[in-house]
N, C-alpha and C. Protein backbone atom coordinates (compact mmCIF):
# COMPACT_ATOMS: atom_id res chain seq x y z
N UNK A 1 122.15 99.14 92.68
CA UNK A 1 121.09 98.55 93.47
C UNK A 1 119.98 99.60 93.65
N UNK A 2 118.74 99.10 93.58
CA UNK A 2 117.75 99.80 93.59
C UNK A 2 117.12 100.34 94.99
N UNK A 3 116.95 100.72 95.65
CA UNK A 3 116.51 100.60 96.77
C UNK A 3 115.26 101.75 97.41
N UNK A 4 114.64 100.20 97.93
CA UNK A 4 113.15 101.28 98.26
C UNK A 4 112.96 100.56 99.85
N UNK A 5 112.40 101.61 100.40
CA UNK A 5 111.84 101.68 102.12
C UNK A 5 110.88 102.23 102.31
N UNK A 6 110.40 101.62 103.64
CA UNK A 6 108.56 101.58 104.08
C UNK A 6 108.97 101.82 105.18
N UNK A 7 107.74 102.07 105.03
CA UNK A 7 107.33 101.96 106.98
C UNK A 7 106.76 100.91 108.00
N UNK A 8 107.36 101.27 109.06
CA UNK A 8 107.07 99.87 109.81
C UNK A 8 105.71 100.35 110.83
N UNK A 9 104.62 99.42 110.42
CA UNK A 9 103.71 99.71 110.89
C UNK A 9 103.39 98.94 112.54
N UNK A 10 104.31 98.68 113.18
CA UNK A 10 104.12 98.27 114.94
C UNK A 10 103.18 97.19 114.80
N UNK A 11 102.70 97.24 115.61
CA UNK A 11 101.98 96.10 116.26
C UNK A 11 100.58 95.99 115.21
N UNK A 12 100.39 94.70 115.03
CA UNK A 12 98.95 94.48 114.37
C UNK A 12 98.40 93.40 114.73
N UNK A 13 97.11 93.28 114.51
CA UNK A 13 96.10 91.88 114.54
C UNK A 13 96.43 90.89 114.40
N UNK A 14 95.93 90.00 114.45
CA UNK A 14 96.38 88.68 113.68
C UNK A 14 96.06 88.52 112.50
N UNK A 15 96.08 87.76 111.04
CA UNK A 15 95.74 88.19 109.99
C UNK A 15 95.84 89.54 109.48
N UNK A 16 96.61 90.06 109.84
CA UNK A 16 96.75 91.83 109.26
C UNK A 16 98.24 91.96 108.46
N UNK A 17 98.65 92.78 107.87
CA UNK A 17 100.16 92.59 107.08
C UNK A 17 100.77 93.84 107.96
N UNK A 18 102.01 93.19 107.84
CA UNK A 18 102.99 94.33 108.48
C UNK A 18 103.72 95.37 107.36
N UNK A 19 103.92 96.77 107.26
CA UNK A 19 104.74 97.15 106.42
C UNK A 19 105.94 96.99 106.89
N UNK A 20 106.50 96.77 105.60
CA UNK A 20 108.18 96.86 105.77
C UNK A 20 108.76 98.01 105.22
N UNK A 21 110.42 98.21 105.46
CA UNK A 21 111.19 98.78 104.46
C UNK A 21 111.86 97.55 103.88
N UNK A 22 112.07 97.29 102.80
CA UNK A 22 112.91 96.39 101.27
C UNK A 22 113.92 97.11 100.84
N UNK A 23 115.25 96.35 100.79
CA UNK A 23 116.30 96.99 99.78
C UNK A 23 115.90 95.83 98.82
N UNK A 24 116.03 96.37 97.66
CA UNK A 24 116.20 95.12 96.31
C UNK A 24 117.35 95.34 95.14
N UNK A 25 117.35 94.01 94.75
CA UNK A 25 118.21 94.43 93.35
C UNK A 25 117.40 94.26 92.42
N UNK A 26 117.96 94.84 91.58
CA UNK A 26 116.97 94.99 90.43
C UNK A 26 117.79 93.93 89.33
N UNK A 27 117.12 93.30 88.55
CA UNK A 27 118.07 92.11 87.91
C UNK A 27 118.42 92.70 86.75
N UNK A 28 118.83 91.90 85.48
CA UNK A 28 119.09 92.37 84.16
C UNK A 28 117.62 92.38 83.32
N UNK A 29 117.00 91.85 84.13
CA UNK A 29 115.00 91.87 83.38
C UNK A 29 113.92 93.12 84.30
N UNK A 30 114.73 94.02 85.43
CA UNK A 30 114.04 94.91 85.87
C UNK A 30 113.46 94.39 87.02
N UNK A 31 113.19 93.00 87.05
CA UNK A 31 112.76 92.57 88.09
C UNK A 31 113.31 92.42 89.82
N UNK A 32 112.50 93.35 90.48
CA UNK A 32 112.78 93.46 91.77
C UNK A 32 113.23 91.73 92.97
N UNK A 33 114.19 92.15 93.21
CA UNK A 33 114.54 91.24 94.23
C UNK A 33 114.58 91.45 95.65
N UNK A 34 114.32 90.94 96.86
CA UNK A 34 114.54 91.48 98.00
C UNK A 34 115.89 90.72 98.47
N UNK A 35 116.71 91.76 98.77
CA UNK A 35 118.49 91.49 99.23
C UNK A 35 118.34 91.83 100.70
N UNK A 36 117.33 92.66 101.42
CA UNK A 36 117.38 92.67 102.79
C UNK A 36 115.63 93.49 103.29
N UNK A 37 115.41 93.54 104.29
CA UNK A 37 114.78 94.48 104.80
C UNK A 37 114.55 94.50 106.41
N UNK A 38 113.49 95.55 106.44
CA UNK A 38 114.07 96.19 107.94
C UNK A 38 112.10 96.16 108.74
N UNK A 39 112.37 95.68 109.79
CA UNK A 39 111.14 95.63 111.07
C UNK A 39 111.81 96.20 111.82
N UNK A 40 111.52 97.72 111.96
CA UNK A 40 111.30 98.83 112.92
C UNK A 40 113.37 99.12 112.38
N UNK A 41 113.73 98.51 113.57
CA UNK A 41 115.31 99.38 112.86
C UNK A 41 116.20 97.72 113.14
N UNK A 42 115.59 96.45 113.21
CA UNK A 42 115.96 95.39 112.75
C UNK A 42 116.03 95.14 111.88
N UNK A 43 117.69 95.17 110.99
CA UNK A 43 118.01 94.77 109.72
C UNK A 43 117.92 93.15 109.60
N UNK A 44 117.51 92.81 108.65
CA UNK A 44 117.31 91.27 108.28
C UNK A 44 117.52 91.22 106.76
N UNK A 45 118.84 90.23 107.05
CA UNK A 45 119.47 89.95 105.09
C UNK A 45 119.16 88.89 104.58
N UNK A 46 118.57 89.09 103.45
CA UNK A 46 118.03 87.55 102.83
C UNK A 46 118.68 86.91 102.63
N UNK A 47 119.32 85.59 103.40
CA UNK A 47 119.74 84.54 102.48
C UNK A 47 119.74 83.31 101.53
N UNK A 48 118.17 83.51 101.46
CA UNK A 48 118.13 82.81 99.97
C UNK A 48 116.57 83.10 99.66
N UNK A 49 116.16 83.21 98.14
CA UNK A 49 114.82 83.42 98.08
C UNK A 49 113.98 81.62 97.90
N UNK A 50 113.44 81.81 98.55
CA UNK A 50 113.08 80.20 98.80
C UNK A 50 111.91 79.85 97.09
N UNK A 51 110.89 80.85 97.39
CA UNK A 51 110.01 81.09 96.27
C UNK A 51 109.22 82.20 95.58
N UNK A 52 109.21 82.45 94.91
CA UNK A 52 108.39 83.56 94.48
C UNK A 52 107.33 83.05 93.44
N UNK A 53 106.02 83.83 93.45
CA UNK A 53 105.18 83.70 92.68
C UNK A 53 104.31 85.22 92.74
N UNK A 54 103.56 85.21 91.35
CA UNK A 54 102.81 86.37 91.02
C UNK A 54 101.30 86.17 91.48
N UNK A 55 100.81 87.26 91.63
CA UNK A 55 99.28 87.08 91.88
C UNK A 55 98.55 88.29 90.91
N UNK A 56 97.38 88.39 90.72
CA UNK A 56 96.69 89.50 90.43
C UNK A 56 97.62 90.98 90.36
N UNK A 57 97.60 91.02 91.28
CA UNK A 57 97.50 92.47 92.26
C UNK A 57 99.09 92.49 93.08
N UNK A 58 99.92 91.46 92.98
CA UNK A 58 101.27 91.09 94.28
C UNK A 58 101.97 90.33 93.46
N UNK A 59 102.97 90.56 93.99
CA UNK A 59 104.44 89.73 94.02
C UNK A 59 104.58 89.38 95.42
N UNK A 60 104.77 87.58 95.20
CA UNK A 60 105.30 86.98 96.70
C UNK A 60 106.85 86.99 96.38
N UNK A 61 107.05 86.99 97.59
CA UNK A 61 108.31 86.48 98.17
C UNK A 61 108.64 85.14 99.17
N UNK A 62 109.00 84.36 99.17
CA UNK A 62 109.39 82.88 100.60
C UNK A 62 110.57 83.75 100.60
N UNK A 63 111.02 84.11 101.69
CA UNK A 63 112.74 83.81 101.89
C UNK A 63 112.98 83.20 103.47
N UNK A 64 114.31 82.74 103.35
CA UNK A 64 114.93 82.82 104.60
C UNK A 64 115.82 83.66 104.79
N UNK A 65 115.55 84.42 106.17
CA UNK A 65 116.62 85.54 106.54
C UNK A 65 117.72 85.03 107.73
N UNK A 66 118.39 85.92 107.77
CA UNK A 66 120.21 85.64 108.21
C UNK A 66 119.93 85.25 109.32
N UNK A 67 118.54 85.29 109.91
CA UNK A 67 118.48 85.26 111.31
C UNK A 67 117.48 83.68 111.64
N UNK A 68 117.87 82.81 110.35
CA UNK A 68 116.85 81.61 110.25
C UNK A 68 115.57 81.16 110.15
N UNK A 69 114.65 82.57 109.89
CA UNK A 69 113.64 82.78 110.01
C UNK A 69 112.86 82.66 108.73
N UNK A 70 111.81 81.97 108.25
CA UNK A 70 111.16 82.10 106.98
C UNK A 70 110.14 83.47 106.99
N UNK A 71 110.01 84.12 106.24
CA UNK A 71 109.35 85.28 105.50
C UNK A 71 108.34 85.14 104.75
N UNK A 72 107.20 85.77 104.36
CA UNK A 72 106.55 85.87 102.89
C UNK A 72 106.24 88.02 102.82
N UNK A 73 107.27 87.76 101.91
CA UNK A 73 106.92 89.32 101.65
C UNK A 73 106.23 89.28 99.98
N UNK A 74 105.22 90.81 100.22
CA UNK A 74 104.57 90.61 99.45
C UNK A 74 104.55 92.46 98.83
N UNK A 75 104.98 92.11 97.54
CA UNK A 75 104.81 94.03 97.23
C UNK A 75 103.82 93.86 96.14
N UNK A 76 102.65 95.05 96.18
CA UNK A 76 101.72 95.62 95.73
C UNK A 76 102.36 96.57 94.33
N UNK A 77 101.63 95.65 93.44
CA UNK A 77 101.99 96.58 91.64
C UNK A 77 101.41 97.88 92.36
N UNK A 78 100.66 98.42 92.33
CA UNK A 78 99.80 99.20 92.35
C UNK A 78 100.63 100.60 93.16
N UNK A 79 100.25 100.40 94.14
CA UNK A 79 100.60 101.17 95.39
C UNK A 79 102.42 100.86 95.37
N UNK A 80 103.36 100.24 94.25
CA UNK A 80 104.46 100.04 95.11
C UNK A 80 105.35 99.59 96.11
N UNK A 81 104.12 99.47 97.38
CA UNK A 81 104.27 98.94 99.07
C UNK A 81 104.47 97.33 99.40
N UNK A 82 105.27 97.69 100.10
CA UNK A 82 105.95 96.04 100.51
C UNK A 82 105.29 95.75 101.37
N UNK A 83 105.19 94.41 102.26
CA UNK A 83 104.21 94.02 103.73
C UNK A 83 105.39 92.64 103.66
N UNK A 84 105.10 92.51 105.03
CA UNK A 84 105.47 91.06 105.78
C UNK A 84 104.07 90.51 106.01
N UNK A 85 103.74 89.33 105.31
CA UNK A 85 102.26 88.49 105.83
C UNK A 85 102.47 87.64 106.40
N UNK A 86 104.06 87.04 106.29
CA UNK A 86 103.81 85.86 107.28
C UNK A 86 105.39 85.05 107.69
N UNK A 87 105.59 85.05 109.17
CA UNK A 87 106.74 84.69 109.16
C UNK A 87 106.54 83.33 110.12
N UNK A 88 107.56 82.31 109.73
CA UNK A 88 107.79 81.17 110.79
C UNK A 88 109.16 80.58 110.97
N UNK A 89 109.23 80.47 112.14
CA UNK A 89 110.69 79.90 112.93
C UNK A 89 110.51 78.53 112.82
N UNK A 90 111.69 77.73 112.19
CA UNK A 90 111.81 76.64 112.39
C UNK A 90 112.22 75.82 113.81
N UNK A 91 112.07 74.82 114.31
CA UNK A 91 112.46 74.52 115.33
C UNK A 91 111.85 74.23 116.42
């Protein structure tokens, strides 16, 4: 397993991205997966990747985490760096 970590950047704006830390697996095509990650020293395990798609510049992520919560994580080709842009609670 491959594993890379960020930093958690506290409190932000609205419209602003959060950094994360990401553990991933890396598949049999190299391609990064997110298997868990961490807001501040809250571990959160993915349990299922809902969607992914490419952009320019990013890799999305949809998941839902262990804690029922939907996600969009998003890592930067460039820079490497993971972010949380957007999370929602069902219910």
């Amino acid at each position: 397993m491959r594993r890379r970590r960020w930093r958690f950047a506290g409190r932000q704006r609205h419209n602003e991205s959060v950094d994360v830390r990401v553990d991933c697996y890396s598949g049999h095509r190299g391609e990064e997966t997110p298997r868990r990650f961490y807001l501040g020293e809250r571990r959160v395990e993915v349990a299922e990747v809902i969607d992914r798609w490419h952009g320019p510049d990013h890799r999305y992520f949809k998941v839902r985490g262990d804690d029922g919560v939907q996600y969009i994580l998003r890592h930067d080709y460039e820079s490497q760096r993971w972010e949380l842009i957007l999370l929602t609670r069902e219910g």
